[in-house]
Protein backbone atom coordinates (compact mmCIF):
# COMPACT_ATOMS: atom_id res chain seq x y z
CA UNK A 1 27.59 -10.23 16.58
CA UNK A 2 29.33 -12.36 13.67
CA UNK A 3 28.15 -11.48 9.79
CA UNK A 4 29.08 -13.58 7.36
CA UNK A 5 29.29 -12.57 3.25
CA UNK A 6 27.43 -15.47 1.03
CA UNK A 7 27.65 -15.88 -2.61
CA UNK A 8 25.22 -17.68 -4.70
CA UNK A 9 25.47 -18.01 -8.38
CA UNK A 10 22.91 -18.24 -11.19
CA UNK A 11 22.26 -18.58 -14.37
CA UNK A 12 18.20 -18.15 -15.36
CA UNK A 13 16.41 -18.25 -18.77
CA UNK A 14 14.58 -15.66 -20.36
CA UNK A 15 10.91 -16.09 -21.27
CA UNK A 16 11.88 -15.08 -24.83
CA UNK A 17 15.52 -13.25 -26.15
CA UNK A 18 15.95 -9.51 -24.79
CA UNK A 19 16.46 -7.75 -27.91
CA UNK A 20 17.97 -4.25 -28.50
CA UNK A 21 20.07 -2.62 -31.01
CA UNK A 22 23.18 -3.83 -28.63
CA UNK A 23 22.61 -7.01 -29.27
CA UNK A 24 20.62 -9.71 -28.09
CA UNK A 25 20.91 -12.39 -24.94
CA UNK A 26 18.51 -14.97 -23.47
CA UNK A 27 20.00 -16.04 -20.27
CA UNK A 28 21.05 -13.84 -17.31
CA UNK A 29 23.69 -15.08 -15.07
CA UNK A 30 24.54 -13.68 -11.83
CA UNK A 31 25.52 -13.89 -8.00
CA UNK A 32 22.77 -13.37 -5.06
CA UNK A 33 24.81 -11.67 -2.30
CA UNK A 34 23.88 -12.99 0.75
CA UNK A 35 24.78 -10.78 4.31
CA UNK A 36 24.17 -12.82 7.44
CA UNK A 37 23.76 -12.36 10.99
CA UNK A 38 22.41 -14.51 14.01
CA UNK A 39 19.06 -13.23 13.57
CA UNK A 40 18.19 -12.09 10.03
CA UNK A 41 19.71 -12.05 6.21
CA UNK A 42 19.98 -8.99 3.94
CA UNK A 43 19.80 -9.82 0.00
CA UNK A 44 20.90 -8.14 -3.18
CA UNK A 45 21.51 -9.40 -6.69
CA UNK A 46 24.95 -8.90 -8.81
CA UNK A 47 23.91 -9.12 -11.97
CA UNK A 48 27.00 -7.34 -14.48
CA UNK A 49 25.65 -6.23 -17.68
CA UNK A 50 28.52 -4.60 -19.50
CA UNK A 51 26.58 -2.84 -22.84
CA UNK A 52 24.82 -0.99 -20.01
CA UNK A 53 28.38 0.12 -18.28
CA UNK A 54 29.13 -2.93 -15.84
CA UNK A 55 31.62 -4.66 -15.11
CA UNK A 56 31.78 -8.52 -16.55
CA UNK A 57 30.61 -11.31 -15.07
CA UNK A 58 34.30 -12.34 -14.74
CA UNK A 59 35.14 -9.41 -12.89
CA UNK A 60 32.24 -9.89 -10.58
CA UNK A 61 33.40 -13.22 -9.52
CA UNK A 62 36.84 -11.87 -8.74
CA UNK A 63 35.69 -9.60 -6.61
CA UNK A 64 32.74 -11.38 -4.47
CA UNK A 65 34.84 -13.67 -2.89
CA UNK A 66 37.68 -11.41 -2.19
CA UNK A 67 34.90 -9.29 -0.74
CA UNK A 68 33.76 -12.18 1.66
CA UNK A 69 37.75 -12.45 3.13
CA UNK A 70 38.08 -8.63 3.79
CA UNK A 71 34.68 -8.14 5.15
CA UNK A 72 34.29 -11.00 7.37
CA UNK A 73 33.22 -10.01 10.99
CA UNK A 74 33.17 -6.20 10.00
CA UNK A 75 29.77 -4.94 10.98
CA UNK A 76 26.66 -3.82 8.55
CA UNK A 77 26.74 -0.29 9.40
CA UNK A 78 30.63 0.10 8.41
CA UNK A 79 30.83 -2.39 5.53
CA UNK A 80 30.47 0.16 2.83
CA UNK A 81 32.91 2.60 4.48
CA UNK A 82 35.26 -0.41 4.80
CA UNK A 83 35.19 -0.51 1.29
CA UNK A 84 35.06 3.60 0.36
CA UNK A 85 35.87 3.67 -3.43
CA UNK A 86 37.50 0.16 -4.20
CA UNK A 87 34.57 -1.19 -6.03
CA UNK A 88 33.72 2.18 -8.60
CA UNK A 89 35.11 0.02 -11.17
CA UNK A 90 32.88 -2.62 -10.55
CA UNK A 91 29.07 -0.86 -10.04
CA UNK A 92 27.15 -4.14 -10.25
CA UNK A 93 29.35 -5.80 -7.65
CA UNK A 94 28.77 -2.10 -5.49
CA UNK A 95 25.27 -2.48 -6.12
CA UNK A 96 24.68 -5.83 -4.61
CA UNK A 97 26.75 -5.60 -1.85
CA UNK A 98 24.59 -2.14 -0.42
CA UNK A 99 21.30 -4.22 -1.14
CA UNK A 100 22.11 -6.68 1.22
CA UNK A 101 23.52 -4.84 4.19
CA UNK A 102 20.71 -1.88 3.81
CA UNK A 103 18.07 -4.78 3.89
CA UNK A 104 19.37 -6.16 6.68
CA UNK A 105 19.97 -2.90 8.51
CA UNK A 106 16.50 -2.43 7.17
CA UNK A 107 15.08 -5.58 9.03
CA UNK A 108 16.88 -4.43 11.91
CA UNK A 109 15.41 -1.49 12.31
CA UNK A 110 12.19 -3.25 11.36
CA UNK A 111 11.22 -0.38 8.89
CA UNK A 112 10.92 -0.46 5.03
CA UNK A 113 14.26 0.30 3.09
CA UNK A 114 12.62 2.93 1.22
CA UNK A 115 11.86 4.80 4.58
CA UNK A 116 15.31 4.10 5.84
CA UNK A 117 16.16 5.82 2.37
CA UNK A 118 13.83 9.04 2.62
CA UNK A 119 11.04 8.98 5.35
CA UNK A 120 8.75 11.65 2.69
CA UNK A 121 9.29 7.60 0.37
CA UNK A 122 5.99 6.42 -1.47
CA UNK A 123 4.58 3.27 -1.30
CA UNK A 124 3.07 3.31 -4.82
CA UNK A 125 4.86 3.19 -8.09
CA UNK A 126 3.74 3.92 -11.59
CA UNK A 127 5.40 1.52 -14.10
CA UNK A 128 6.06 1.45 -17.22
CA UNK A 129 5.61 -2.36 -19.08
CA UNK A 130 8.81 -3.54 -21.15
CA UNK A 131 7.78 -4.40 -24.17
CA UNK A 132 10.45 -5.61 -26.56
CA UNK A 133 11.71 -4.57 -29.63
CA UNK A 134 9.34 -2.42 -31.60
CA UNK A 135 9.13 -5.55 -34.77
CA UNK A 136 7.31 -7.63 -32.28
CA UNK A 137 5.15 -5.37 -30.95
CA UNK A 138 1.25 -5.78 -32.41
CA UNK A 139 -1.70 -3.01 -31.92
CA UNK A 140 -3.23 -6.10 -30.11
CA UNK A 141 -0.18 -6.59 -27.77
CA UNK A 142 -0.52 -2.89 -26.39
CA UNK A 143 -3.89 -3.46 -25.86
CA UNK A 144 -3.58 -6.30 -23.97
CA UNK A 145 -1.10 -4.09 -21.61
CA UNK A 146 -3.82 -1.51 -21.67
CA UNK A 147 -6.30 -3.46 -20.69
CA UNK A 148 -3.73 -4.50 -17.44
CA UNK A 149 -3.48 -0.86 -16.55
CA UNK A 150 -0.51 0.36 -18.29
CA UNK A 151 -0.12 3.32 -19.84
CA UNK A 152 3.39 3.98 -21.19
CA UNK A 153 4.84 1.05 -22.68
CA UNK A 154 8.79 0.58 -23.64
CA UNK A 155 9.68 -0.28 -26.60
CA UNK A 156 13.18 -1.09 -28.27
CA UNK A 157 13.86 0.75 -31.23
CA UNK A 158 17.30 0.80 -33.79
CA UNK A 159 17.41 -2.53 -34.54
CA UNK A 160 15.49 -2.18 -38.09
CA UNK A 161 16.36 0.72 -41.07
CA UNK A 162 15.20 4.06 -38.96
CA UNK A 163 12.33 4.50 -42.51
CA UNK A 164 10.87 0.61 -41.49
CA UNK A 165 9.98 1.60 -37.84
CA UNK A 166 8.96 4.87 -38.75
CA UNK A 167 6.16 2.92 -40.79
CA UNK A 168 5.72 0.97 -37.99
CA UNK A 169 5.20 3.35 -35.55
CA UNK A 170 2.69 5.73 -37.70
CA UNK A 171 0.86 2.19 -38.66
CA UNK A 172 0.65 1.56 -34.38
CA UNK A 173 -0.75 4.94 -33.73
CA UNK A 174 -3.24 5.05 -35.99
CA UNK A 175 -5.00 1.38 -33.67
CA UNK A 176 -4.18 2.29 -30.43
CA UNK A 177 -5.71 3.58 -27.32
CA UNK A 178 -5.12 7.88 -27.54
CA UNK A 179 -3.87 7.74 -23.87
CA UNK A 180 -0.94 5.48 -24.40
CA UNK A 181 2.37 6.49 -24.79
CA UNK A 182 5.37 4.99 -26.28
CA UNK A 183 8.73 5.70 -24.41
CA UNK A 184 11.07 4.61 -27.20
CA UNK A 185 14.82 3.28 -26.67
CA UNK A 186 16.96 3.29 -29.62
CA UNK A 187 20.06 2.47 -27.31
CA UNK A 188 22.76 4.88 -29.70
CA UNK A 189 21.80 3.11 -33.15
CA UNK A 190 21.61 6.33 -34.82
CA UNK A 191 24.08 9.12 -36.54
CA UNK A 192 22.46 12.58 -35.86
CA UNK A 193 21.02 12.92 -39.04
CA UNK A 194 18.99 10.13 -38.94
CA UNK A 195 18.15 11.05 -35.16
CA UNK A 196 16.70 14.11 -36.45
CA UNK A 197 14.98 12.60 -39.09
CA UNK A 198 13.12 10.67 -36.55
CA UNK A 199 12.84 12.94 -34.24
CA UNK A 200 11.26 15.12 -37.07
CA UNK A 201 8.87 12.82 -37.59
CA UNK A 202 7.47 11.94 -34.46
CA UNK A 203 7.03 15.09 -33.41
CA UNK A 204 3.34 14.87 -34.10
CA UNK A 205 3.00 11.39 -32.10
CA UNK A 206 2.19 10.49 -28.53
CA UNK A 207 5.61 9.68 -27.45
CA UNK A 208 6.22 9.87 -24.18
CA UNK A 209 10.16 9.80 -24.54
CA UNK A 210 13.25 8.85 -26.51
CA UNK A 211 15.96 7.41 -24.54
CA UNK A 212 19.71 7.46 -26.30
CA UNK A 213 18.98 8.25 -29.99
CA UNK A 214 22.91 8.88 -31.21
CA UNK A 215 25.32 6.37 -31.60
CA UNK A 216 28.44 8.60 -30.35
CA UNK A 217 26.26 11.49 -28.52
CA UNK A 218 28.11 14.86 -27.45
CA UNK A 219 25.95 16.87 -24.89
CA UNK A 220 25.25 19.45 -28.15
CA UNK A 221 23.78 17.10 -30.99
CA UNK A 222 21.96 16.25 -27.97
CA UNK A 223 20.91 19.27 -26.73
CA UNK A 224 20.10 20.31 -30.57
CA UNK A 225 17.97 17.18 -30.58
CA UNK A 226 15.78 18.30 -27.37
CA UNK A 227 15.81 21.77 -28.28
CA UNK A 228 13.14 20.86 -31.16
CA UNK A 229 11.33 18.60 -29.66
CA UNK A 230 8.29 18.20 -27.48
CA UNK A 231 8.75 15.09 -25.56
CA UNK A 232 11.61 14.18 -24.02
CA UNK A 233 14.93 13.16 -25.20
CA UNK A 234 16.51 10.72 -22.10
CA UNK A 235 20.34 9.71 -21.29
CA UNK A 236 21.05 6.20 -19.86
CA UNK A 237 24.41 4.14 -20.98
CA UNK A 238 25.76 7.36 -23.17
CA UNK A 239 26.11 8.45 -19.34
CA UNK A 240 27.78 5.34 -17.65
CA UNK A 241 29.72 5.90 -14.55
CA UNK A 242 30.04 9.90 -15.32
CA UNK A 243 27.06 10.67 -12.97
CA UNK A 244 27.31 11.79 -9.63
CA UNK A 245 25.75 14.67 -7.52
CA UNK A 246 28.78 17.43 -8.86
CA UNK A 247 27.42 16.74 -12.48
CA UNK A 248 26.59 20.28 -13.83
CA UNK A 249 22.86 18.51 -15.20
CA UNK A 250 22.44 21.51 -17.12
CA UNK A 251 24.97 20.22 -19.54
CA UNK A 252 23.98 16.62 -19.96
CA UNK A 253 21.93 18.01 -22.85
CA UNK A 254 18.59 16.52 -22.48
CA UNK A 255 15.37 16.41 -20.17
CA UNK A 256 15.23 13.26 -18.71
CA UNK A 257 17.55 10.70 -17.15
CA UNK A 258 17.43 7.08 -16.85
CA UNK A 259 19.30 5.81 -13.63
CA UNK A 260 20.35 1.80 -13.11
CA UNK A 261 21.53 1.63 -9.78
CA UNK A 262 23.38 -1.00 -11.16
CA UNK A 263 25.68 1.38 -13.21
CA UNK A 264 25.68 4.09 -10.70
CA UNK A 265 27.06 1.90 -8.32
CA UNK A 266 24.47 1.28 -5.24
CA UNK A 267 21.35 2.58 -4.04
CA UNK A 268 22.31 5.91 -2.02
CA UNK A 269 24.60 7.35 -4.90
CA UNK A 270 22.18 6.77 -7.18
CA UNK A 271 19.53 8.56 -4.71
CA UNK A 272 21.98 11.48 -4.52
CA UNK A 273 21.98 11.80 -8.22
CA UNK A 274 18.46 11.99 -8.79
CA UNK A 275 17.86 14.46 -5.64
CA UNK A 276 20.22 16.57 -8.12
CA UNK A 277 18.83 15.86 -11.26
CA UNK A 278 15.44 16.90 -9.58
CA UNK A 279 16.85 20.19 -8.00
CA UNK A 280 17.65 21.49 -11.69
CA UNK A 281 15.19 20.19 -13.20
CA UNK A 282 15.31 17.62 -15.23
CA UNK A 283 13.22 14.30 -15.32
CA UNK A 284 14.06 11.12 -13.17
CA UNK A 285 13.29 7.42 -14.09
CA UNK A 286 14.66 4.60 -12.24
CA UNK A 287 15.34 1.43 -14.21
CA UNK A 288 16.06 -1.56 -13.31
CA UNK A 289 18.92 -4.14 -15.37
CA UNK A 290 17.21 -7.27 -16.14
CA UNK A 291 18.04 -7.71 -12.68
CA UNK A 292 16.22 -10.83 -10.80
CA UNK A 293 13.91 -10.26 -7.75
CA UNK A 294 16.85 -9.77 -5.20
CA UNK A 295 17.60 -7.07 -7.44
CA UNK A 296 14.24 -5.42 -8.52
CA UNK A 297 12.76 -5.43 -5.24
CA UNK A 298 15.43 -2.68 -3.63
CA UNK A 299 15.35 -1.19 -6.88
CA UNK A 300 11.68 -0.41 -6.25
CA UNK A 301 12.16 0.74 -2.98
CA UNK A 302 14.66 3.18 -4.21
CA UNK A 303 12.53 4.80 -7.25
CA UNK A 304 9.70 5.10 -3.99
CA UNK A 305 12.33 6.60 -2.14
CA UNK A 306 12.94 9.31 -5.38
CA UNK A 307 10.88 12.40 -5.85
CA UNK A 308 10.01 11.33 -9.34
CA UNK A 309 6.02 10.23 -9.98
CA UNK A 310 6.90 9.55 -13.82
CA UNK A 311 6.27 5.32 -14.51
CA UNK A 312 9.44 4.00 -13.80
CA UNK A 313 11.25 0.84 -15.61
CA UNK A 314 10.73 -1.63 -13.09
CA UNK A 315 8.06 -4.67 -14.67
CA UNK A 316 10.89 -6.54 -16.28
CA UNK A 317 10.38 -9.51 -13.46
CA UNK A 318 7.92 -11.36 -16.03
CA UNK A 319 11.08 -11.49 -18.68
CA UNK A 320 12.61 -14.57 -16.38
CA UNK A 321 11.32 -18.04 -17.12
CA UNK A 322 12.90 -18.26 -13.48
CA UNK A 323 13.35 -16.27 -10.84
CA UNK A 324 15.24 -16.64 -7.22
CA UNK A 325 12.07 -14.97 -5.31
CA UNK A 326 8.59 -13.68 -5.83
CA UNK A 327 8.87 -9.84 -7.76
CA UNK A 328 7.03 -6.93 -6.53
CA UNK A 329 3.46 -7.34 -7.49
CA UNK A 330 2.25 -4.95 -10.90
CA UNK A 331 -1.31 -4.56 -11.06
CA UNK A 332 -3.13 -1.39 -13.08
CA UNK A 333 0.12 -0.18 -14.34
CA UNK A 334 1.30 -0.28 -10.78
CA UNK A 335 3.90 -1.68 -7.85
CA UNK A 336 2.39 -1.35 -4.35
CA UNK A 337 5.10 -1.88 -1.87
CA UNK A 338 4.52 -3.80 1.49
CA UNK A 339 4.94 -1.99 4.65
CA UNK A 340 7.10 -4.85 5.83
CA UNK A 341 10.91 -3.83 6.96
CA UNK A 342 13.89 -4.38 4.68
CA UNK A 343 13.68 -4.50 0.91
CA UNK A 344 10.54 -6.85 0.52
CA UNK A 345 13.44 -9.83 -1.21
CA UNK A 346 12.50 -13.52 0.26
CA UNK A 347 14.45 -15.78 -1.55
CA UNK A 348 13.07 -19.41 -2.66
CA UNK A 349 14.10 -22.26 -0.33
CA UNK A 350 16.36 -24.19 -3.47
CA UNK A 351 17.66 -20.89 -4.39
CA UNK A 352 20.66 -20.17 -2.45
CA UNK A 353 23.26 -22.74 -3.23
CA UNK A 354 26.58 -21.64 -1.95
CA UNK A 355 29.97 -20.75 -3.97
């Protein structure tokens, strides 16, 4: 049987600019990695976003189609040996690659990818709702998301003086819902003193988290951070490509890790990381990168696949004014995956032209 490596490139608008204190973009460009048989199609998205620890685009598109040379006739099931550690420079590329040939292993097999992942996999997802940068964000807004079922919402923080959204924030809590939590990402805009100043304050609020509060972090100012604080201080890009399952977690500082299979580098290594993280531990959320739905949907089945029942970052979907396929479905704060085989990814019929 004859498979055959397809690349189709994007570019998609955002609903409204993504916003952090990295910076700001409101288009997302990308390849859809296409594996095909005689009988079915696996999917995954390549989507390089390099403030999170990618590759570039560039780079991406330098590899793909060197990829579809090497790899053609070579079957699923060896693909990714075929390729050992060639592509650790280039995670996104990685990433999309394993999406495709585990879905269609996945359909092969005619069971779910998150079973094929971990048979003990859930098929129900708490979620957290992406909320933008903390300037936008109204008492009425997380209401609304309330009122949908969510209860931690994500909102970007660093991008105003540290005193403003400290205002801001006491202001919010004072009109919300007492159940709510805010899982705040400041995404390194801080020095440690005005960390701690913030983390000082909010020690009285409902916040659920604080993901990557120091601009150049060491695994002590971090773990002097956590040390005096009740919820949960979370690593995500400080980390990049450092992660994998001989990590001593212990040292990492912090309670709580934020994992983009993306950056990791595909699905399993990411799984192996978190099975580690959860054996000493620590806290496990699985986030996806802006990514569209060939992208989200085995990003889902992987946080089902993880032992972690804390609302992962997986509603972004509504962020694209387009999208190549229907998202995983939120509904009360929510993804319930289908029981169909593969990753759950159907692409549109106008969304696969070819490079």
């Amino acid at each position: 049987m004859s498979e055959r490596l397809l690349i189709h490139p994007y570019d998609l608008p955002l609903r409204r600019p993504w916003e952090s204190a990295k910076g700001r973009f409101a288009r997302r460009y990308g390849f859809m990695v296409q594996v095909r048989s005689e009988t079915f199609s696996g999917f995954g998205d390549c989507a390089p976003l390099p403030d999170a620890g990618t590759e570039e685009l560039e780079q991406a598109e330098q590899q793909l189609p060197e990829l579809q040379e090497r790899l053609r006739g070579t079957k699923p099931e060896s693909m990714m040996e075929e390729i050992g550690s060639d592509l650790d420079a280039f995670p996104a590329t990685r990433f999309a690659l394993e999406c495709a040939l585990l879905d269609l292993i996945g359909k092969r097999a005619r069971v779910s990818l998150r079973r094929y992942l971990s048979t003990t996999a859930r098929d129900r997802l708490p979620v957290n709702i992406a909320a933008g940068p903390l300037a936008s964000v109204t008492a009425e807004t997380i209401r609304g998301y309330y009122e949908q079922g969510f209860r931690v919402l994500k909102i970007k923080v660093g991008i105003e003086e540290p005193e403003t959204e400290l205002e801001r924030l006491m202001d919010l809590f004072q009109l919300i819902p007492p159940d709510v939590g805010l899982r705040l990402d400041a995404n390194g805009a801080w020095s440690f003193d005005q960390a701690k100043t913030v983390v000082d304050r909010l020690a009285r609020l409902p916040i659920e988290s604080l993901e990557e509060p120091l601009r150049d972090p060491t695994s002590e100012q971090l773990a002097e951070l956590q040390s005096g604080t009740p919820f949960p201080i979370a690593r995500d890009e400080s980390l990049r490509r450092q992660l994998d399952t001989e990590t001593d977690m212990a040292s990492l500082g912090v309670r709580r890790l934020i994992l983009k299979p993306a950056v990791i580098g595909g699905l399993r290594r990411t799984l192996d990381v978190a099975r580690a993280a959860t054996d000493a531990g620590m806290e496990v959320v699985i986030t996806s990168l802006i990514e569209t739905a060939a992208g989200l949907w085995p990003t889902a089945q992987l946080a089902a696949a993880t032992r972690s029942s804390i609302p992962h970052g997986l509603s972004t979907s509504y962020w694209l004014a387009q999208d190549l396929g229907s998202a995983p479905t939120l509904k009360d704060g929510f993804i319930q995956l289908p029981l169909s085989a593969g990753s759950g990814f159907a692409p549109m019929p106008d969304a696969k032209p070819e490079l």
